[in-house]
PDB file of N, CA and C in Angstrom:
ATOM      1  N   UNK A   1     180.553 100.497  82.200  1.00  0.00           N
ATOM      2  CA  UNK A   1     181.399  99.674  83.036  1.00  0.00           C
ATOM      3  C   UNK A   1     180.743  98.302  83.181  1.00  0.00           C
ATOM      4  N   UNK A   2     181.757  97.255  82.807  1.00  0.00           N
ATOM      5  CA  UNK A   2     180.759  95.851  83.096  1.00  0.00           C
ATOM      6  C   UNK A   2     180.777  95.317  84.582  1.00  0.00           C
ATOM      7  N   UNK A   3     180.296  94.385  84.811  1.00  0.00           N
ATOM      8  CA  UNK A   3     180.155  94.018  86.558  1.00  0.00           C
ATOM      9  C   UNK A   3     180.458  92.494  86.037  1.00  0.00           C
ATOM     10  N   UNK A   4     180.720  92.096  86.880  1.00  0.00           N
ATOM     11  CA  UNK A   4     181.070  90.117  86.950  1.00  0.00           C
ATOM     12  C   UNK A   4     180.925  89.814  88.121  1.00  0.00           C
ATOM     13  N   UNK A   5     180.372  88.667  88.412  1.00  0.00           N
ATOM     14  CA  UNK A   5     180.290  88.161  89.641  1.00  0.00           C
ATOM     15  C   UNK A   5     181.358  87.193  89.684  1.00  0.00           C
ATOM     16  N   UNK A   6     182.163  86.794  90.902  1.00  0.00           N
ATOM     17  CA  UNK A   6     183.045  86.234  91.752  1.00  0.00           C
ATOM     18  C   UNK A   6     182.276  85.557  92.894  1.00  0.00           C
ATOM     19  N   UNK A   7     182.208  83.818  92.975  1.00  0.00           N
ATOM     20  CA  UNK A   7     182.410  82.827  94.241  1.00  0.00           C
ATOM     21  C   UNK A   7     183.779  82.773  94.735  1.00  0.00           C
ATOM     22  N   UNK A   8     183.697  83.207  95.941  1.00  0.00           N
ATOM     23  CA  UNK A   8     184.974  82.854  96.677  1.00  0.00           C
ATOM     24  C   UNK A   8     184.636  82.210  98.346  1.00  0.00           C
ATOM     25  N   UNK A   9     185.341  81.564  98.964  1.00  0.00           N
ATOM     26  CA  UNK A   9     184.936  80.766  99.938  1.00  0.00           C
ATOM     27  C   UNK A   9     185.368  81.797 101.173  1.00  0.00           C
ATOM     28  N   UNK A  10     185.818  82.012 102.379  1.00  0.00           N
ATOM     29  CA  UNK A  10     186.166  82.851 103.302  1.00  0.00           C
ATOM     30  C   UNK A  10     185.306  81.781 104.742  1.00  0.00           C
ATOM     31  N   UNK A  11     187.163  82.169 105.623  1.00  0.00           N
ATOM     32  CA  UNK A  11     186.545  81.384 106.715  1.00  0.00           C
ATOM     33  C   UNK A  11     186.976  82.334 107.572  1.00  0.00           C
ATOM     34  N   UNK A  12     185.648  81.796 108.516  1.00  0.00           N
ATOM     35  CA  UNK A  12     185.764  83.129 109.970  1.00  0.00           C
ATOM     36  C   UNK A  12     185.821  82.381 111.104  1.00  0.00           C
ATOM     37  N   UNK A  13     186.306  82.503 112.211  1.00  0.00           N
ATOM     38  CA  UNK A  13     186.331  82.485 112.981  1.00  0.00           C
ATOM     39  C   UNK A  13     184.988  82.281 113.707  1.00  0.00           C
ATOM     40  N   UNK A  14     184.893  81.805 115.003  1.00  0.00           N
ATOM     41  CA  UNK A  14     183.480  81.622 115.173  1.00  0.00           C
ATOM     42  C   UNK A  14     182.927  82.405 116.223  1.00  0.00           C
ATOM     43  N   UNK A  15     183.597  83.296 116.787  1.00  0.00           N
ATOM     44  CA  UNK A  15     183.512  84.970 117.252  1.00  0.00           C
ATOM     45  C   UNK A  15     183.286  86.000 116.269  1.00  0.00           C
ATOM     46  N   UNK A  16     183.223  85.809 115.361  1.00  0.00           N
ATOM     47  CA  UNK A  16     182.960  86.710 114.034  1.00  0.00           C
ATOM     48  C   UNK A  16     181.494  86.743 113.325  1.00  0.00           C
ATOM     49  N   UNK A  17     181.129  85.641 113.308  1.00  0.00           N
ATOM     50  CA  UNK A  17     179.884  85.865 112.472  1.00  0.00           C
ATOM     51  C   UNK A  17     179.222  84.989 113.572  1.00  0.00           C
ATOM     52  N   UNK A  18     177.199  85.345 112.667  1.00  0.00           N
ATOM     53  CA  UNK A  18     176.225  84.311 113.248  1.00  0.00           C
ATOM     54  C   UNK A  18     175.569  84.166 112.395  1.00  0.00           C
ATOM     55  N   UNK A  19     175.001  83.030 111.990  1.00  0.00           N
ATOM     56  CA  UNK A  19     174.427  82.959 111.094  1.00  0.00           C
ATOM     57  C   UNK A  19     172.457  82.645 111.229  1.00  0.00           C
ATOM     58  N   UNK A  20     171.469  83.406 110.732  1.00  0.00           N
ATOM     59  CA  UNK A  20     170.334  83.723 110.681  1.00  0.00           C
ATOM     60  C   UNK A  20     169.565  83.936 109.376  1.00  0.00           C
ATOM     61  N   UNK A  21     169.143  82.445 109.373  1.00  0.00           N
ATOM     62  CA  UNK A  21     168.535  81.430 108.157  1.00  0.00           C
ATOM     63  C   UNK A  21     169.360  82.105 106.891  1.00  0.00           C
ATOM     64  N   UNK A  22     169.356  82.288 105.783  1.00  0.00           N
ATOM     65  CA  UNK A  22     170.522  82.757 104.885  1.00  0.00           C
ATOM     66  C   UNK A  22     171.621  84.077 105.083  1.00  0.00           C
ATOM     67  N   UNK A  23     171.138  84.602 106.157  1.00  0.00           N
ATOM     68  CA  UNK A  23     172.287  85.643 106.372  1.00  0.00           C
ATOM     69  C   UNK A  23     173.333  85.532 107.124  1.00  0.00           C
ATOM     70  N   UNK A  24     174.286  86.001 106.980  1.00  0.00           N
ATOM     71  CA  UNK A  24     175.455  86.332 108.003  1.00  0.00           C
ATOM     72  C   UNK A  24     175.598  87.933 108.580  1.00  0.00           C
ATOM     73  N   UNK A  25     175.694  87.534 109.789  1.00  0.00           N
ATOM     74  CA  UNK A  25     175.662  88.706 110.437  1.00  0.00           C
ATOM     75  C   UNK A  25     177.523  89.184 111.060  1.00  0.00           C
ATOM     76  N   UNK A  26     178.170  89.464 110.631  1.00  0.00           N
ATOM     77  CA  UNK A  26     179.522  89.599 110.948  1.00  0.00           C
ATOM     78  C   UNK A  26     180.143  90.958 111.314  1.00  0.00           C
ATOM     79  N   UNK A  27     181.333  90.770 112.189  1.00  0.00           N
ATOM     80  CA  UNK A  27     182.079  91.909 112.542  1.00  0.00           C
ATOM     81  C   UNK A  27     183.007  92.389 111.496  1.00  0.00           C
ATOM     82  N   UNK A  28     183.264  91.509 109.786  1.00  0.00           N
ATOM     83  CA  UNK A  28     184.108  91.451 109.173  1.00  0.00           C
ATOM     84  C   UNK A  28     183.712  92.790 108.264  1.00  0.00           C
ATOM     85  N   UNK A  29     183.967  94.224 108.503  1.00  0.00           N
ATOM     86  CA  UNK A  29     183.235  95.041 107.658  1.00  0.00           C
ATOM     87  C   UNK A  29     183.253  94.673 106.172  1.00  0.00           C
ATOM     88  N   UNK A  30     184.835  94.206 105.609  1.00  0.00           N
ATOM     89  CA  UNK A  30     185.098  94.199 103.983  1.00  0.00           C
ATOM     90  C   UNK A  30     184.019  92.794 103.769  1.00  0.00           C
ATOM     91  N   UNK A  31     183.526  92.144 104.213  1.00  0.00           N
ATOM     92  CA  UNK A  31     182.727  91.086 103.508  1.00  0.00           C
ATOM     93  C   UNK A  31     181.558  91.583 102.760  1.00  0.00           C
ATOM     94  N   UNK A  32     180.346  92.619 103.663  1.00  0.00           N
ATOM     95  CA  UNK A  32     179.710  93.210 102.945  1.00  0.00           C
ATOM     96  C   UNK A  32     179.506  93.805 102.148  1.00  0.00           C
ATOM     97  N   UNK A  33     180.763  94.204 101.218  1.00  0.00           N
ATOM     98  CA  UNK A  33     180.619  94.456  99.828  1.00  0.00           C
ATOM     99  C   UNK A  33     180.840  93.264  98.703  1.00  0.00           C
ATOM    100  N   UNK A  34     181.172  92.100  99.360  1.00  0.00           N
ATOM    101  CA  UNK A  34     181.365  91.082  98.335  1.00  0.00           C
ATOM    102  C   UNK A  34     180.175  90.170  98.801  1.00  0.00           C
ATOM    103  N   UNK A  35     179.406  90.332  99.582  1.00  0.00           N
ATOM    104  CA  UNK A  35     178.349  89.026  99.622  1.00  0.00           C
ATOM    105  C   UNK A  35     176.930  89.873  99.806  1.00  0.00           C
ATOM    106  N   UNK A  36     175.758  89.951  99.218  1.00  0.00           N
ATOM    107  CA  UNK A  36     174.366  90.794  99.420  1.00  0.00           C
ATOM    108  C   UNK A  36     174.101  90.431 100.412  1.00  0.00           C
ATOM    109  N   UNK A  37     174.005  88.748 101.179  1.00  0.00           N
ATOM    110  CA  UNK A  37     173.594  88.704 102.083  1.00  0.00           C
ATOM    111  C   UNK A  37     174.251  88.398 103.573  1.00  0.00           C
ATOM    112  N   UNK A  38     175.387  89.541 103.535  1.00  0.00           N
ATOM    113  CA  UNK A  38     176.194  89.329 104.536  1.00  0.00           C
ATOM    114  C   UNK A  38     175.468  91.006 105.791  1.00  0.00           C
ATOM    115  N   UNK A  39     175.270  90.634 106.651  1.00  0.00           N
ATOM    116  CA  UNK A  39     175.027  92.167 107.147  1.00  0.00           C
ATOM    117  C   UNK A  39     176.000  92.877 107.971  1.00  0.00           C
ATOM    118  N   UNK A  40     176.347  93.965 108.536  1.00  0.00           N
ATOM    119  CA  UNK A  40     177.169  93.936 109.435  1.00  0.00           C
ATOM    120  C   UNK A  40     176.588  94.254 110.659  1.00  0.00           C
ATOM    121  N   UNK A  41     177.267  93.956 111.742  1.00  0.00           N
ATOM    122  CA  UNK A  41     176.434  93.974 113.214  1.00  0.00           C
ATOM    123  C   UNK A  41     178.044  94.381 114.572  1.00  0.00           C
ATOM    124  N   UNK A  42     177.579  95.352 115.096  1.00  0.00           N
ATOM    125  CA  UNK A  42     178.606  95.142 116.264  1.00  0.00           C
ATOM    126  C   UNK A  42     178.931  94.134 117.183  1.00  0.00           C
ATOM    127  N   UNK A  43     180.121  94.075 117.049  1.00  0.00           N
ATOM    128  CA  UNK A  43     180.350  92.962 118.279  1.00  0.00           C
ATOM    129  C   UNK A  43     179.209  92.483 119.436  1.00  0.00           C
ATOM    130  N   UNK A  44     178.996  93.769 119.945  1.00  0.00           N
ATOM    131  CA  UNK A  44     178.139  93.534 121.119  1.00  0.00           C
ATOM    132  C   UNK A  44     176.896  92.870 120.902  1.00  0.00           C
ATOM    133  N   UNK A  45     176.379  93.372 119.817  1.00  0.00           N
ATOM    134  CA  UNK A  45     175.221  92.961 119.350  1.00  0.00           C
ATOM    135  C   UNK A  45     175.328  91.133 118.918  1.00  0.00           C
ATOM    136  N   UNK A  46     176.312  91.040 117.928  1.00  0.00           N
ATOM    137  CA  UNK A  46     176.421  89.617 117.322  1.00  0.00           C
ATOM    138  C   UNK A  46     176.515  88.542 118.805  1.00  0.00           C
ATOM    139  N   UNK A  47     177.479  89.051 119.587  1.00  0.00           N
ATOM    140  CA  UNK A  47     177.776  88.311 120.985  1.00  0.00           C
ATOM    141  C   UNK A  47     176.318  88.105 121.829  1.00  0.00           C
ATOM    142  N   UNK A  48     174.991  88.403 121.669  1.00  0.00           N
ATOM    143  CA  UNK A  48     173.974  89.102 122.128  1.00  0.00           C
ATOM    144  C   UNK A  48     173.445  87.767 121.257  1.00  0.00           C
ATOM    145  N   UNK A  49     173.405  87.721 120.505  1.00  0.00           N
ATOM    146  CA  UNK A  49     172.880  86.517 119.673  1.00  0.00           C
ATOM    147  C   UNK A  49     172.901  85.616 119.402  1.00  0.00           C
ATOM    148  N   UNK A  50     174.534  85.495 119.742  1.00  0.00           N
ATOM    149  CA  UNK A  50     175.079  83.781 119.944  1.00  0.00           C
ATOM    150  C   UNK A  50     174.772  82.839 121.351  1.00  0.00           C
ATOM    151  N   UNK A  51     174.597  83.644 122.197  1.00  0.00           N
ATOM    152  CA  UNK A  51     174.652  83.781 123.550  1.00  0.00           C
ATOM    153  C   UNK A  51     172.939  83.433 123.582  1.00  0.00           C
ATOM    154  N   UNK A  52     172.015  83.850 123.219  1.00  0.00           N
ATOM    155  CA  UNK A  52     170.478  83.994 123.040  1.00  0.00           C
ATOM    156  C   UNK A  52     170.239  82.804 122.674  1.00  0.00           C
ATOM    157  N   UNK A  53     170.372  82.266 122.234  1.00  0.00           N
ATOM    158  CA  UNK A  53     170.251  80.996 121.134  1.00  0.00           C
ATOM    159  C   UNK A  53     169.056  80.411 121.202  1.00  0.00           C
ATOM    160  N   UNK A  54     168.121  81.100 120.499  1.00  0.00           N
ATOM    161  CA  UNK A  54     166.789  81.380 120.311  1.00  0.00           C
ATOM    162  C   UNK A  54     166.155  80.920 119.304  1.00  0.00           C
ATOM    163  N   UNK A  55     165.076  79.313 119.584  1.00  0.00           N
ATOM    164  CA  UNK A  55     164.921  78.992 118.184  1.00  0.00           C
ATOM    165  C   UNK A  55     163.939  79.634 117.433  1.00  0.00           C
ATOM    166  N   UNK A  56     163.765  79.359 116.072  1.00  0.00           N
ATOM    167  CA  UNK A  56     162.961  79.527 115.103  1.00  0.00           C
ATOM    168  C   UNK A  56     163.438  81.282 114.535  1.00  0.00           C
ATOM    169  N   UNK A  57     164.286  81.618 115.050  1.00  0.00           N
ATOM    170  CA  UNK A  57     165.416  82.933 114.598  1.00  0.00           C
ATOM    171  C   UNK A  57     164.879  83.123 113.428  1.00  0.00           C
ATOM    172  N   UNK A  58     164.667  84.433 112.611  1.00  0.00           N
ATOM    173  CA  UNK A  58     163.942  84.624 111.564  1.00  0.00           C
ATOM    174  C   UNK A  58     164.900  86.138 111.378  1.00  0.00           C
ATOM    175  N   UNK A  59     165.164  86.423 110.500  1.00  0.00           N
ATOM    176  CA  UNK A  59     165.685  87.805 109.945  1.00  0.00           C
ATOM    177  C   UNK A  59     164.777  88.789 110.451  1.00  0.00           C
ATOM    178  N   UNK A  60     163.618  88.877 110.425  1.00  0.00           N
ATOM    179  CA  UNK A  60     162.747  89.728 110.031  1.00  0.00           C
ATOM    180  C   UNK A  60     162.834  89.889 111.584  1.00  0.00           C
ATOM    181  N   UNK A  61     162.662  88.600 112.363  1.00  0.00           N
ATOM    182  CA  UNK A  61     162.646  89.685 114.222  1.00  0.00           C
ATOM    183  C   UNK A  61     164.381  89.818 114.353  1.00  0.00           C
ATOM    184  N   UNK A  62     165.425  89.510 113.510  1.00  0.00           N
ATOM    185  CA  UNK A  62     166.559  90.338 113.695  1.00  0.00           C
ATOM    186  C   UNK A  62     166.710  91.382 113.344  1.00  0.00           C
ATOM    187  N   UNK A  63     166.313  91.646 112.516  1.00  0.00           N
ATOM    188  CA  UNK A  63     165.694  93.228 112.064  1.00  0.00           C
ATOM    189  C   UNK A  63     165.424  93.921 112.831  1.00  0.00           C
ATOM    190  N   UNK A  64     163.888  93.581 113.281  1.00  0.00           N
ATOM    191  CA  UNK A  64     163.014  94.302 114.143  1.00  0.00           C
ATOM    192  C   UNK A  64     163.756  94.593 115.251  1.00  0.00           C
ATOM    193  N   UNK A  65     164.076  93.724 116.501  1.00  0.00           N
ATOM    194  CA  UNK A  65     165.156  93.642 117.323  1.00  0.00           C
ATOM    195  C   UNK A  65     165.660  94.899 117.265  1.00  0.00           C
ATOM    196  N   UNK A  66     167.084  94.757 115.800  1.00  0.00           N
ATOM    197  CA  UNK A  66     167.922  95.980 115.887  1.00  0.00           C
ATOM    198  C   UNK A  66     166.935  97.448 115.992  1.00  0.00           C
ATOM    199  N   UNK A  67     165.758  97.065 115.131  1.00  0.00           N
ATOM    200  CA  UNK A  67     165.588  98.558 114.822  1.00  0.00           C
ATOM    201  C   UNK A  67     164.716  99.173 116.761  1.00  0.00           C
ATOM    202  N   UNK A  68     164.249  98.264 117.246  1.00  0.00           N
ATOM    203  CA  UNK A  68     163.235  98.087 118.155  1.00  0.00           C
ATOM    204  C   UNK A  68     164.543  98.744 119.644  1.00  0.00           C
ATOM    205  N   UNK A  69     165.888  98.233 119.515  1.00  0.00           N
ATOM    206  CA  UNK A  69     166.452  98.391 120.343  1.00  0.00           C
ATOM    207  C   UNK A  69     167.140  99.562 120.209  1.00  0.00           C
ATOM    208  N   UNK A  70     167.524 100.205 119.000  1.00  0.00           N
ATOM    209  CA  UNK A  70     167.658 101.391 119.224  1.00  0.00           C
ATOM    210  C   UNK A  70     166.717 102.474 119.355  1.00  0.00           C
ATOM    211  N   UNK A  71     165.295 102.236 118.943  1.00  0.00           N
ATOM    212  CA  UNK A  71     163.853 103.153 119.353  1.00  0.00           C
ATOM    213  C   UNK A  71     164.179 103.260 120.524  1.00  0.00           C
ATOM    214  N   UNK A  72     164.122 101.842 121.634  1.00  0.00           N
ATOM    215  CA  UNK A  72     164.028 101.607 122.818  1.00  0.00           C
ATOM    216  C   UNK A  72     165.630 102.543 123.449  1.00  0.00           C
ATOM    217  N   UNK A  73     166.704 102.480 123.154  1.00  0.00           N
ATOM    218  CA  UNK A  73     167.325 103.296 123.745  1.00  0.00           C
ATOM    219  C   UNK A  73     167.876 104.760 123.751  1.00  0.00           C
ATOM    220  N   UNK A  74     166.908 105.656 122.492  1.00  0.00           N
ATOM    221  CA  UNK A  74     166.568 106.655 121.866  1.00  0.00           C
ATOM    222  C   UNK A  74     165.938 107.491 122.773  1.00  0.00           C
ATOM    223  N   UNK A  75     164.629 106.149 123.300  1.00  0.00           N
ATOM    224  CA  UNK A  75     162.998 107.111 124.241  1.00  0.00           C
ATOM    225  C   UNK A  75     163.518 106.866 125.613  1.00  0.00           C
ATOM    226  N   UNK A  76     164.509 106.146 125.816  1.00  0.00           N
ATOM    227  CA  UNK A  76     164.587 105.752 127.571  1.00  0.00           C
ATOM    228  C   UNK A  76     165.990 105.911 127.673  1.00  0.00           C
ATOM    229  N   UNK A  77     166.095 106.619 128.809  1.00  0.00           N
ATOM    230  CA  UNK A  77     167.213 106.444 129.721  1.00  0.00           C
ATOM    231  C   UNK A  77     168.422 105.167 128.834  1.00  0.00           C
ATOM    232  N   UNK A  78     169.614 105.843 128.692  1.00  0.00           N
ATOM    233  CA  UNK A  78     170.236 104.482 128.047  1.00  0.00           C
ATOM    234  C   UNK A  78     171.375 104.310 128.960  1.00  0.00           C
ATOM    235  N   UNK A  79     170.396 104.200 130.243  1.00  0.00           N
ATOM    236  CA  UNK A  79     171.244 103.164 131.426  1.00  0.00           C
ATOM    237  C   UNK A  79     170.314 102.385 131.277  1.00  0.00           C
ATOM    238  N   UNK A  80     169.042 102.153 130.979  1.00  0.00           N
ATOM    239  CA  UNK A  80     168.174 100.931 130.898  1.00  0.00           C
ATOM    240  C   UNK A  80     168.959  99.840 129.917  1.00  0.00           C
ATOM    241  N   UNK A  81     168.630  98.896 130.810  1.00  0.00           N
ATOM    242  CA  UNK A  81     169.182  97.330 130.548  1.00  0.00           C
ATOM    243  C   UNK A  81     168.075  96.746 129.907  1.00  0.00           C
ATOM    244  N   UNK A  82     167.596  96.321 128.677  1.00  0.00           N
ATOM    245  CA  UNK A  82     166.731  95.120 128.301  1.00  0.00           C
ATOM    246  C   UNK A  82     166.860  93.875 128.206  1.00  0.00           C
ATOM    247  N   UNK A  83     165.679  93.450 128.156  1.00  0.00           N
ATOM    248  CA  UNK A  83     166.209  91.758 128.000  1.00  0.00           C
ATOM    249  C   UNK A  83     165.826  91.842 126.742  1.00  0.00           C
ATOM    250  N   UNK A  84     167.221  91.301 125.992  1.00  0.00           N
ATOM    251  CA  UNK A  84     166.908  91.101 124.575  1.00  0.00           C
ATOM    252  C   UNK A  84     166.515  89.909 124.486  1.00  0.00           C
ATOM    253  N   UNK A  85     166.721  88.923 125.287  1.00  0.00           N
ATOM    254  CA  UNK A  85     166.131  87.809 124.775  1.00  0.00           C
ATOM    255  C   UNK A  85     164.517  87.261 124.990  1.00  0.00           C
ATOM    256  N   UNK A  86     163.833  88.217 126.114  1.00  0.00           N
ATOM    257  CA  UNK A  86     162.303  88.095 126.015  1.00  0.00           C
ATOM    258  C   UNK A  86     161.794  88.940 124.803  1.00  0.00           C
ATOM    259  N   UNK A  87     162.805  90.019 124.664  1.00  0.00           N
ATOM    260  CA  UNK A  87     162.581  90.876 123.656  1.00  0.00           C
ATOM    261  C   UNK A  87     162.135  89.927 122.035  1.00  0.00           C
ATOM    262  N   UNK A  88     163.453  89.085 121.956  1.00  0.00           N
ATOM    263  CA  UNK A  88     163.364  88.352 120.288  1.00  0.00           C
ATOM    264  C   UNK A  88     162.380  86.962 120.755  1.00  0.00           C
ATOM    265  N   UNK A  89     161.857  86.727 121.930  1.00  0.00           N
ATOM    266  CA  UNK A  89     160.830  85.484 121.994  1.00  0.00           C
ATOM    267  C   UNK A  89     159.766  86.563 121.645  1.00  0.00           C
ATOM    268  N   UNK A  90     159.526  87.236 121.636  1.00  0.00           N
ATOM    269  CA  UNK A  90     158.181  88.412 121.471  1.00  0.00           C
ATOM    270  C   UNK A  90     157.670  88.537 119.970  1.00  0.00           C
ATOM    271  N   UNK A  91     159.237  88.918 119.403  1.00  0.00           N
ATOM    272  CA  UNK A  91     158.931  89.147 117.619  1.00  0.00           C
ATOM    273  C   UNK A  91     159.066  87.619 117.737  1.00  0.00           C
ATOM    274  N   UNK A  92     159.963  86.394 117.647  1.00  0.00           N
ATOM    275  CA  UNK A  92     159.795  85.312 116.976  1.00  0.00           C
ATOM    276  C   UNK A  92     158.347  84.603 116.781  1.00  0.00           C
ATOM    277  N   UNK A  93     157.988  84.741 118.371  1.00  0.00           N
ATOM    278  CA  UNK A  93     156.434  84.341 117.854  1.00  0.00           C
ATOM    279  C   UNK A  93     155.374  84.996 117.300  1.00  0.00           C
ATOM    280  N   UNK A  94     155.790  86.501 116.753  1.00  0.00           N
ATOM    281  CA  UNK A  94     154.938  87.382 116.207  1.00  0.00           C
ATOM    282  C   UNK A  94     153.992  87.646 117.233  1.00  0.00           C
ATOM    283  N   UNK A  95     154.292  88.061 118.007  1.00  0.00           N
ATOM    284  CA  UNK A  95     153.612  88.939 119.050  1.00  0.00           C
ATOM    285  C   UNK A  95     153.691  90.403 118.354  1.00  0.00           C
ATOM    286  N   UNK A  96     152.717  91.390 118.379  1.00  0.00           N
ATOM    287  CA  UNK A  96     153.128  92.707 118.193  1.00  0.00           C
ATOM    288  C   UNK A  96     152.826  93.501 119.267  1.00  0.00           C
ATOM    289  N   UNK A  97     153.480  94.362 119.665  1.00  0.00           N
ATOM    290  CA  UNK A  97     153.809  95.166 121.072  1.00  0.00           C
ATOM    291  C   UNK A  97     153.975  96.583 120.443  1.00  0.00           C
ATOM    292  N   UNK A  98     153.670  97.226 121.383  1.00  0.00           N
ATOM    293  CA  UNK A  98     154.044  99.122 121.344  1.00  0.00           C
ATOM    294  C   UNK A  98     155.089  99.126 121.578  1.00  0.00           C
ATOM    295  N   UNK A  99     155.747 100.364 121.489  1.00  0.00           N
ATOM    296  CA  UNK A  99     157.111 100.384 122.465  1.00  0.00           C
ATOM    297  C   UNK A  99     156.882 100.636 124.087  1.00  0.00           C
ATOM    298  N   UNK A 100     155.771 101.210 124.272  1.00  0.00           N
ATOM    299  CA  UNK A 100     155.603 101.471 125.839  1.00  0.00           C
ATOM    300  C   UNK A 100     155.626  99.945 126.663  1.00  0.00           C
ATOM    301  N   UNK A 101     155.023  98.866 125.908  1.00  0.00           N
ATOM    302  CA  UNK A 101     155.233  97.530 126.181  1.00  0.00           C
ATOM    303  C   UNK A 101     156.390  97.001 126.679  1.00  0.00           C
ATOM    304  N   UNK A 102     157.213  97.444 125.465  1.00  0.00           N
ATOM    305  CA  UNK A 102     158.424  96.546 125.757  1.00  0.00           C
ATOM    306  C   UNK A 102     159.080  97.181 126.917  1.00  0.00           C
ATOM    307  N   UNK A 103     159.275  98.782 126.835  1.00  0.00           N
ATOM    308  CA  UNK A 103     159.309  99.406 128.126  1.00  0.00           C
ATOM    309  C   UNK A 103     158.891  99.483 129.074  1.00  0.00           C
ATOM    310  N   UNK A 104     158.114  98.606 129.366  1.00  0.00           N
ATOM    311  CA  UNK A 104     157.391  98.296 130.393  1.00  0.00           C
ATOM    312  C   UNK A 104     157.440  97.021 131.495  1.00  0.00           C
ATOM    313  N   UNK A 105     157.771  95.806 130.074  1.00  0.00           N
ATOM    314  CA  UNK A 105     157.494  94.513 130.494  1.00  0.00           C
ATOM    315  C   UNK A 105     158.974  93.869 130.168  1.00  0.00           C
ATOM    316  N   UNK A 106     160.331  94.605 129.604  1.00  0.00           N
ATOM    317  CA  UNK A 106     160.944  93.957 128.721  1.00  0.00           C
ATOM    318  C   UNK A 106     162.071  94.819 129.667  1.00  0.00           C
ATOM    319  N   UNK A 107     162.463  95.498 130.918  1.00  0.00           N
ATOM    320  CA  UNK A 107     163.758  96.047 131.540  1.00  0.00           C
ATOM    321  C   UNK A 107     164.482  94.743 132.018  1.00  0.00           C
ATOM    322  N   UNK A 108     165.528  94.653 131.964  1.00  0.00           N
ATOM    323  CA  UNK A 108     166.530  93.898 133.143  1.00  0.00           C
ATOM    324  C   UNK A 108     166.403  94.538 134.230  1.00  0.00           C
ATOM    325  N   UNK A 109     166.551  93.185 134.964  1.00  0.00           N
ATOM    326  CA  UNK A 109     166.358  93.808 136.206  1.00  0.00           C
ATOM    327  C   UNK A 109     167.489  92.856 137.126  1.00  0.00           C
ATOM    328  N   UNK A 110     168.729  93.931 137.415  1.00  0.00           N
ATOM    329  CA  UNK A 110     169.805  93.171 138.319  1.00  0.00           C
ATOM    330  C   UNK A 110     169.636  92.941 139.182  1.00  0.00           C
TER     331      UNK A 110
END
């Protein structure tokens, strides 16, 4: 079977995606099979990020983040509230933390 690649342009809305240094992070599921570096992300989450607006944003603590926030609501109570945004100042500046850390130092507190 041969493969071909296709450029095509696509416009979103600006509730739809965020963008984090070459990636797109979008609610649009069908994009991620036509672009490698498109990811998909839940609403809640993408809204979480636009809202954060956190410089020097790096994939790698969006990554971490996702993977860090579901550890974090896996081991704790998931009525716990975090602050994601002391959370991604933590990885952006390459801080490295345990999880008992972030559980520790990283709850919302209403």
């Amino acid at each position: 079977m041969a493969q071909k690649t296709f450029n095509f342009s696509v416009t979103l809305d600006e509730d739809e995606f965020v963008q984090v240094e070459e990636h797109i992070f979008t609610t649009r599921e069908i994009l991620k099979k036509e672009q490698p570096n498109v990811d998909m992300i839940g609403p809640k989450y993408l809204k979480l990020i636009k809202n954060l607006q956190i410089k020097n944003l790096t994939m790698q603590a969006v990554k971490e983040w996702l993977l860090l926030s579901l550890a974090l609501d896996q081991c704790c109570s998931y009525h716990s509230k975090w602050d994601d945004h002391k959370i991604l100042e933590e990885l952006v500046a390459g801080r490295e933390h345990s999880i008992s850390w972030y559980m520790d130092n990283c709850q919302k507190h209403n």
